[in-house]
PDB file of N, CA and C in Angstrom:
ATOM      1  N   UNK A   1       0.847  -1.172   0.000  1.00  0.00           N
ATOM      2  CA  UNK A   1       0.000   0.000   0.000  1.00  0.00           C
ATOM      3  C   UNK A   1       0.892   1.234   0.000  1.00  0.00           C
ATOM      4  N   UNK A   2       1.003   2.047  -1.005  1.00  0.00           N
ATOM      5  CA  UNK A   2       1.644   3.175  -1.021  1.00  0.00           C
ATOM      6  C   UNK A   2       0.595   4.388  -0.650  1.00  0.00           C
ATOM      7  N   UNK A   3      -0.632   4.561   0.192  1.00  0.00           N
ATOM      8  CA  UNK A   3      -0.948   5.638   0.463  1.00  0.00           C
ATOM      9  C   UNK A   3      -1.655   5.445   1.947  1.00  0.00           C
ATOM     10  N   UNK A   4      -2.175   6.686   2.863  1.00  0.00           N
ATOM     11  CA  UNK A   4      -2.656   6.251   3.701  1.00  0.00           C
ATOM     12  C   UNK A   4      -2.955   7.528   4.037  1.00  0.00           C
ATOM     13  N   UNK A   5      -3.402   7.666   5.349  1.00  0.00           N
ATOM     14  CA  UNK A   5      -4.802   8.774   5.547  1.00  0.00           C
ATOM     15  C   UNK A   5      -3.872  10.079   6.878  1.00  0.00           C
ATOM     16  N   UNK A   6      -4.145  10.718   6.448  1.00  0.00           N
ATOM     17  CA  UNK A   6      -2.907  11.607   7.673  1.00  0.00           C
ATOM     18  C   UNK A   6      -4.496  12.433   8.406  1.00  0.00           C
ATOM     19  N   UNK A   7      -4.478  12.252   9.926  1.00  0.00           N
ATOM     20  CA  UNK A   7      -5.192  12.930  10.570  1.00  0.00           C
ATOM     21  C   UNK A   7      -4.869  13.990  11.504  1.00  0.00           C
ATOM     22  N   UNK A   8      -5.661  15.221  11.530  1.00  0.00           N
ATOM     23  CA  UNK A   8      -5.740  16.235  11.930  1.00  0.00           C
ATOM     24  C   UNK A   8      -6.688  16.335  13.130  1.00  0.00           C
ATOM     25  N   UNK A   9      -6.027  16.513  14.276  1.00  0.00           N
ATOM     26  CA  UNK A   9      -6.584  16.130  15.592  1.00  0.00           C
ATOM     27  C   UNK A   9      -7.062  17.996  15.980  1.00  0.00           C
ATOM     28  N   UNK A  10      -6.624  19.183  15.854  1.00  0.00           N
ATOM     29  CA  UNK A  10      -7.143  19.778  16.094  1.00  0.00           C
ATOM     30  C   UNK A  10      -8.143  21.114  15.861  1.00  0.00           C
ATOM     31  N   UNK A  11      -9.067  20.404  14.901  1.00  0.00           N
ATOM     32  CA  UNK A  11     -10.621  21.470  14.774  1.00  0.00           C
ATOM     33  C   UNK A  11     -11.153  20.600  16.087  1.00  0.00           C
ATOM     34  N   UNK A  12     -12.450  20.952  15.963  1.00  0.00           N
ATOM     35  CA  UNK A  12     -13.346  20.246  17.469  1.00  0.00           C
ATOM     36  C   UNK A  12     -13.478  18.924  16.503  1.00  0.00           C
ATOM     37  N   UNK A  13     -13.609  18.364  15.154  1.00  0.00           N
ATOM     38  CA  UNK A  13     -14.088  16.960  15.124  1.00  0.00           C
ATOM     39  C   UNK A  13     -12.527  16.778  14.109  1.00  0.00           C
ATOM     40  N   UNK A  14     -12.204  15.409  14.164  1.00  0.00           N
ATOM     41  CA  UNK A  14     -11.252  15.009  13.750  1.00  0.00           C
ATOM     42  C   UNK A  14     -11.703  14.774  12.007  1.00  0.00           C
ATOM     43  N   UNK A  15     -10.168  15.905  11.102  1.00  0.00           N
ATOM     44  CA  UNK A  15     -10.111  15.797  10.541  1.00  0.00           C
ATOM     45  C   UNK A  15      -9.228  14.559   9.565  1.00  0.00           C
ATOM     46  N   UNK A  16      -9.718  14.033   8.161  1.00  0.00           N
ATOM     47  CA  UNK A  16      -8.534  13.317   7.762  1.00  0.00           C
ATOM     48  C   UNK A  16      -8.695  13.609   6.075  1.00  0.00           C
ATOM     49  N   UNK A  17      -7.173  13.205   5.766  1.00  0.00           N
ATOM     50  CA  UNK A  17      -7.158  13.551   4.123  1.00  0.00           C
ATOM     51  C   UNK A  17      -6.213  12.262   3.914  1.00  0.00           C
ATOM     52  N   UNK A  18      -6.672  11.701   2.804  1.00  0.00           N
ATOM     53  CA  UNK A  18      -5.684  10.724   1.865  1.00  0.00           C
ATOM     54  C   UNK A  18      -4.506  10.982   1.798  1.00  0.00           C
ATOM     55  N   UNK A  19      -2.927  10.605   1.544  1.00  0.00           N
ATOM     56  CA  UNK A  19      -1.869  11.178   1.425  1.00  0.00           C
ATOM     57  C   UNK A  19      -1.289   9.529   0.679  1.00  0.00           C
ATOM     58  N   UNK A  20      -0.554  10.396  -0.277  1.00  0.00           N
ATOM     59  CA  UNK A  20       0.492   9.153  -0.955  1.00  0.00           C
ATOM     60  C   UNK A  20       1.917   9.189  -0.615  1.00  0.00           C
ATOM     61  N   UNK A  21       2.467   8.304  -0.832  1.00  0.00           N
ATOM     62  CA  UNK A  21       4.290   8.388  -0.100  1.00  0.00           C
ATOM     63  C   UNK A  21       4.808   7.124  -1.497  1.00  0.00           C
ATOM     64  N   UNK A  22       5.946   7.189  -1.463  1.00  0.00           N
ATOM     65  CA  UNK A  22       6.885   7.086  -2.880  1.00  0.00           C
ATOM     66  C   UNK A  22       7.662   5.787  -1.638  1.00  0.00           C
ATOM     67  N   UNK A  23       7.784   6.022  -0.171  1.00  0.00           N
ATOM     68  CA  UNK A  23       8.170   4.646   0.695  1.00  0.00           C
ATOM     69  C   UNK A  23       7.314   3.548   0.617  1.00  0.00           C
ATOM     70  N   UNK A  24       8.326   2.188   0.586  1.00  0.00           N
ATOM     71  CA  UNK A  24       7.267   1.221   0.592  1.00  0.00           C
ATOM     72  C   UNK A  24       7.061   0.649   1.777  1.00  0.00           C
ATOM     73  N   UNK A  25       6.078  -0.395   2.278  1.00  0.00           N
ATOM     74  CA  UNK A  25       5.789  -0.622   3.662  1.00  0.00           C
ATOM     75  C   UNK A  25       6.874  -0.576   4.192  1.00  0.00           C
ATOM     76  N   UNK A  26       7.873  -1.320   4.077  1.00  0.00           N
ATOM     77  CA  UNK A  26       9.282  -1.752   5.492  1.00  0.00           C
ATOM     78  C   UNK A  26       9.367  -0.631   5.607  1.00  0.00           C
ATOM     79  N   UNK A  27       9.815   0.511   4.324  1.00  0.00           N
ATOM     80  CA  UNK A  27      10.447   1.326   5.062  1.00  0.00           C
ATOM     81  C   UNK A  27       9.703   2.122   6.038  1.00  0.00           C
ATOM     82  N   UNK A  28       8.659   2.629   5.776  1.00  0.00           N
ATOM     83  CA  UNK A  28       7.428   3.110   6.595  1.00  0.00           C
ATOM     84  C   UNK A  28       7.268   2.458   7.822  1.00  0.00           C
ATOM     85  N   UNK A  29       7.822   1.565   8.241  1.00  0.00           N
ATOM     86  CA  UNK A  29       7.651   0.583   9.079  1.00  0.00           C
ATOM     87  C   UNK A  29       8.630   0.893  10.112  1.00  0.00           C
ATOM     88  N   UNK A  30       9.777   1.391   9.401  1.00  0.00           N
ATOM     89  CA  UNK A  30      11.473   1.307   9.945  1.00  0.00           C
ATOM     90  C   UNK A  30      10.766   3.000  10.750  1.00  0.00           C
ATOM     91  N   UNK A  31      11.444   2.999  12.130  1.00  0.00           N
ATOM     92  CA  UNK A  31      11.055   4.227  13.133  1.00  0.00           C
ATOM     93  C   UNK A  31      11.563   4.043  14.394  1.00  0.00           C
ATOM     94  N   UNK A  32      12.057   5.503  14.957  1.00  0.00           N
ATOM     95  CA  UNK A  32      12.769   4.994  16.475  1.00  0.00           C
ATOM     96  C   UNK A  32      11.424   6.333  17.143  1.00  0.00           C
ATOM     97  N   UNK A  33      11.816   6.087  18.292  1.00  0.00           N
ATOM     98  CA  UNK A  33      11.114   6.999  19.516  1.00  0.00           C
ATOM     99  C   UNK A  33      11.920   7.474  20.286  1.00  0.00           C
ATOM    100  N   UNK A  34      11.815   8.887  20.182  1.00  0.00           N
ATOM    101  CA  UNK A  34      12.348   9.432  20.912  1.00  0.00           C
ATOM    102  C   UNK A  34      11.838  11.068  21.933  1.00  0.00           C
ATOM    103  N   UNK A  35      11.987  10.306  23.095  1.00  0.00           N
ATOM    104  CA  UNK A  35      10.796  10.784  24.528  1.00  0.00           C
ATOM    105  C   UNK A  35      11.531  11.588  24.478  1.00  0.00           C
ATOM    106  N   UNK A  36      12.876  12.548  24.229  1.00  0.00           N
ATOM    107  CA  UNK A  36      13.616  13.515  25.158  1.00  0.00           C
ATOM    108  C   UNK A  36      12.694  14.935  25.081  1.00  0.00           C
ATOM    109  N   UNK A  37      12.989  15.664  26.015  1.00  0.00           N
ATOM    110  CA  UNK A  37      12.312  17.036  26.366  1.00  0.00           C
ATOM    111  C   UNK A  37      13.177  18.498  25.522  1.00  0.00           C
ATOM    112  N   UNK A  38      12.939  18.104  23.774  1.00  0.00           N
ATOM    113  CA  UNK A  38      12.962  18.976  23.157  1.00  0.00           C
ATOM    114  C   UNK A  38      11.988  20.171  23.052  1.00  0.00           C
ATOM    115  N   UNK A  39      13.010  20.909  23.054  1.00  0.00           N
ATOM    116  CA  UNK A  39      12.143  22.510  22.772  1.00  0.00           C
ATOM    117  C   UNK A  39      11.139  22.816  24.040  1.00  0.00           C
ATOM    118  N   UNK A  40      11.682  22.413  25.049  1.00  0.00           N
ATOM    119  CA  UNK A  40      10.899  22.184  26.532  1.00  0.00           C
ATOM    120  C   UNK A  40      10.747  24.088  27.146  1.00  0.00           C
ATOM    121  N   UNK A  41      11.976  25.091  26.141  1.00  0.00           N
ATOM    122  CA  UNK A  41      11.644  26.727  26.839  1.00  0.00           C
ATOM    123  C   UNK A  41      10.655  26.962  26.304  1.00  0.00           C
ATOM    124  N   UNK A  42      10.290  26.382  24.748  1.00  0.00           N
ATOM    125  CA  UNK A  42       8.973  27.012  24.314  1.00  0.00           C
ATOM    126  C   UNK A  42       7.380  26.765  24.551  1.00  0.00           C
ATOM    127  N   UNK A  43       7.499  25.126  25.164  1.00  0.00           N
ATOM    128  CA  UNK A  43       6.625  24.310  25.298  1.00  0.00           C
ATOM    129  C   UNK A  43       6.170  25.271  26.793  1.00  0.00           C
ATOM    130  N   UNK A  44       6.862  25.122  27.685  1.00  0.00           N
ATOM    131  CA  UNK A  44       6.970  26.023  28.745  1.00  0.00           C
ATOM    132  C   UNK A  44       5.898  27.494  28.905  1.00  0.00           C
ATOM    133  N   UNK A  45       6.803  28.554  27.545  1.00  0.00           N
ATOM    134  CA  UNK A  45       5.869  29.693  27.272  1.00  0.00           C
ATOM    135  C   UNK A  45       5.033  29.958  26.945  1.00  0.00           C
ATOM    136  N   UNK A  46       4.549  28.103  26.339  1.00  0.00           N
ATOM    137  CA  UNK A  46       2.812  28.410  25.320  1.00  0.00           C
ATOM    138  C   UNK A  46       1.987  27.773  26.490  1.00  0.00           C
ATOM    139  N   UNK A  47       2.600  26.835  27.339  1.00  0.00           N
ATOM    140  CA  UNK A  47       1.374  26.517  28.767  1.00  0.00           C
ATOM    141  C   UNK A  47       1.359  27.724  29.191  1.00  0.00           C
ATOM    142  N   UNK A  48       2.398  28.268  29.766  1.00  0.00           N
ATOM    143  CA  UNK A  48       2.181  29.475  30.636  1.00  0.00           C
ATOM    144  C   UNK A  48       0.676  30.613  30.098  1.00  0.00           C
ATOM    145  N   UNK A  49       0.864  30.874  28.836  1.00  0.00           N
ATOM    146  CA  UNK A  49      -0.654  31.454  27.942  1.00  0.00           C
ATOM    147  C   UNK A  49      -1.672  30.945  28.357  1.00  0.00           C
ATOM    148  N   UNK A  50      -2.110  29.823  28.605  1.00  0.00           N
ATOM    149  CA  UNK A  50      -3.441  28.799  28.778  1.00  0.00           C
ATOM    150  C   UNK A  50      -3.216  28.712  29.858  1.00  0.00           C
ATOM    151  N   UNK A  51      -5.010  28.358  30.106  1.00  0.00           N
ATOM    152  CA  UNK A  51      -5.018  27.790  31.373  1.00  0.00           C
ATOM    153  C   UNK A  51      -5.180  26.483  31.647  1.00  0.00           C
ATOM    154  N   UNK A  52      -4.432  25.921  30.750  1.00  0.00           N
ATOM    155  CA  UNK A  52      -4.589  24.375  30.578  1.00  0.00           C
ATOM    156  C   UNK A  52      -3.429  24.072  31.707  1.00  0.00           C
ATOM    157  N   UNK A  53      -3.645  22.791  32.225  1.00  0.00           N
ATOM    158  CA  UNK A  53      -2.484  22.512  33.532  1.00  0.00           C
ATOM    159  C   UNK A  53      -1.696  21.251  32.941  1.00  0.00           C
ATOM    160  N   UNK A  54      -1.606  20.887  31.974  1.00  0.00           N
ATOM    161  CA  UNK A  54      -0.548  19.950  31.217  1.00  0.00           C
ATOM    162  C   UNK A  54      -0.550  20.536  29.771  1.00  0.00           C
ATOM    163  N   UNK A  55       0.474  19.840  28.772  1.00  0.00           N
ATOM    164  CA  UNK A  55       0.256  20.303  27.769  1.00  0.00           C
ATOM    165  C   UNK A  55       1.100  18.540  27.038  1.00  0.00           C
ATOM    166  N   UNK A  56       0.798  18.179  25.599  1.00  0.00           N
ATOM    167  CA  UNK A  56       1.367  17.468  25.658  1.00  0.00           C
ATOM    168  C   UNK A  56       1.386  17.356  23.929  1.00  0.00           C
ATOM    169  N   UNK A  57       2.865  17.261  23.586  1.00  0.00           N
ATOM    170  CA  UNK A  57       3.403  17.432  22.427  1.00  0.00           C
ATOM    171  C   UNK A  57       3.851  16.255  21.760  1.00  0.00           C
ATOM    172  N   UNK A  58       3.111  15.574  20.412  1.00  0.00           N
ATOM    173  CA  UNK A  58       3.916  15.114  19.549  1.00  0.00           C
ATOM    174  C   UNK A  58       4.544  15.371  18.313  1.00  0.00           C
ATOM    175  N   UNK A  59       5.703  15.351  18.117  1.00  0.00           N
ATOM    176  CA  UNK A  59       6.276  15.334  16.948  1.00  0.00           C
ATOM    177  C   UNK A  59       7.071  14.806  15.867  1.00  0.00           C
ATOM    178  N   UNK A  60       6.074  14.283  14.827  1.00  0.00           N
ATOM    179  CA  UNK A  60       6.723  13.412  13.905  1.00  0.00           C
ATOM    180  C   UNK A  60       7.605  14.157  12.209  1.00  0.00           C
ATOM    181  N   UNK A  61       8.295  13.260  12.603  1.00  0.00           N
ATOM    182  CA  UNK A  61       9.542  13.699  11.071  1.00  0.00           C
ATOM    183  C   UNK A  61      10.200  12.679  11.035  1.00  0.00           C
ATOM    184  N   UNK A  62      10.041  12.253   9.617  1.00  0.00           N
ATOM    185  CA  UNK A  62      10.180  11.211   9.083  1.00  0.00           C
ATOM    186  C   UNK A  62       9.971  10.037   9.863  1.00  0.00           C
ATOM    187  N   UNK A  63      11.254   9.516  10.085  1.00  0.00           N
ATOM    188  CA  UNK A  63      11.386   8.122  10.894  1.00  0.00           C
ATOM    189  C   UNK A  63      11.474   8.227  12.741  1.00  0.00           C
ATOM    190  N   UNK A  64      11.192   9.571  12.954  1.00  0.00           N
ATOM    191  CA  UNK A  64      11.658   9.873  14.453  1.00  0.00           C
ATOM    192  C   UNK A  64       9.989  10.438  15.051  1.00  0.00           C
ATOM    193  N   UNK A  65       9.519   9.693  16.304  1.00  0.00           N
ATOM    194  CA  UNK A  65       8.376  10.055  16.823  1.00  0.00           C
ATOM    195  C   UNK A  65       8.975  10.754  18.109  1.00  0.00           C
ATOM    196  N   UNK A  66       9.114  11.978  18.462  1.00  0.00           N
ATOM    197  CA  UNK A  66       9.445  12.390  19.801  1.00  0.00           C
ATOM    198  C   UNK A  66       7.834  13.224  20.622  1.00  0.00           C
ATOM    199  N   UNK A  67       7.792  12.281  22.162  1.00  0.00           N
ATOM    200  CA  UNK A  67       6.383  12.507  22.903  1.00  0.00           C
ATOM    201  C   UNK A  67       7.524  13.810  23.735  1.00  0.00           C
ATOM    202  N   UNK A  68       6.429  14.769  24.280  1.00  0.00           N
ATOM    203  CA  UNK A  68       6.698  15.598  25.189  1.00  0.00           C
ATOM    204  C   UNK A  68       5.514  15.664  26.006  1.00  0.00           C
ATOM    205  N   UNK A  69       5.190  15.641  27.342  1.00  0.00           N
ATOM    206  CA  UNK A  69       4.068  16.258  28.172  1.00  0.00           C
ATOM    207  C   UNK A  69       4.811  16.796  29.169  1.00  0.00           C
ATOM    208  N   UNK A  70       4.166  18.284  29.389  1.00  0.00           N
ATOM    209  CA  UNK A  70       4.550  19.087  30.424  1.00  0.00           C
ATOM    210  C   UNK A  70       3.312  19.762  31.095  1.00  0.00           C
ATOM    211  N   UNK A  71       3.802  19.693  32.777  1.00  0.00           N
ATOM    212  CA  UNK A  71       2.633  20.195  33.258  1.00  0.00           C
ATOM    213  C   UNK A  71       3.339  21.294  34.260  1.00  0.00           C
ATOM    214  N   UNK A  72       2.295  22.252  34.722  1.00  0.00           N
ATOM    215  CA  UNK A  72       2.384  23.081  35.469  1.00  0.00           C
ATOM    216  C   UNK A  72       3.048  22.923  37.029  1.00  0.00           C
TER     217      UNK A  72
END
């Protein structure tokens, strides 16, 4: 399968659109994780705005999934 559906988590209802990729499964498959607390001054300055009391960040590129949650 060379295509698959990329979703958009924030309007109020979850959006999704078709997307094609030129990778074939393995490689799509091939991925590390990585938890470290990047970009943690900025993550920092955009809770501080809200009055939300955690905040919690993912970010994907390419083959690298890095989680962040930060709370107050």
């Amino acid at each position: 399968m060379r295509c698959g559906k990329l979703l958009n988590f924030g309007p109020d209802s979850v959006d999704g659109k078709l997307v094609a990729t030129r990778l074939t499964p393995e490689v799509r498959r091939q991925f590390t994780v990585d938890a470290t607390r990047w970009r943690e001054i900025n993550l920092r300055k955009l809770l501080a705005l809200t009055p939300l009391t955690a905040l919690q960040w993912v970010n994907l590129d390419h083959a690298n999934i890095q989680f962040t949650t930060l709370t107050r």
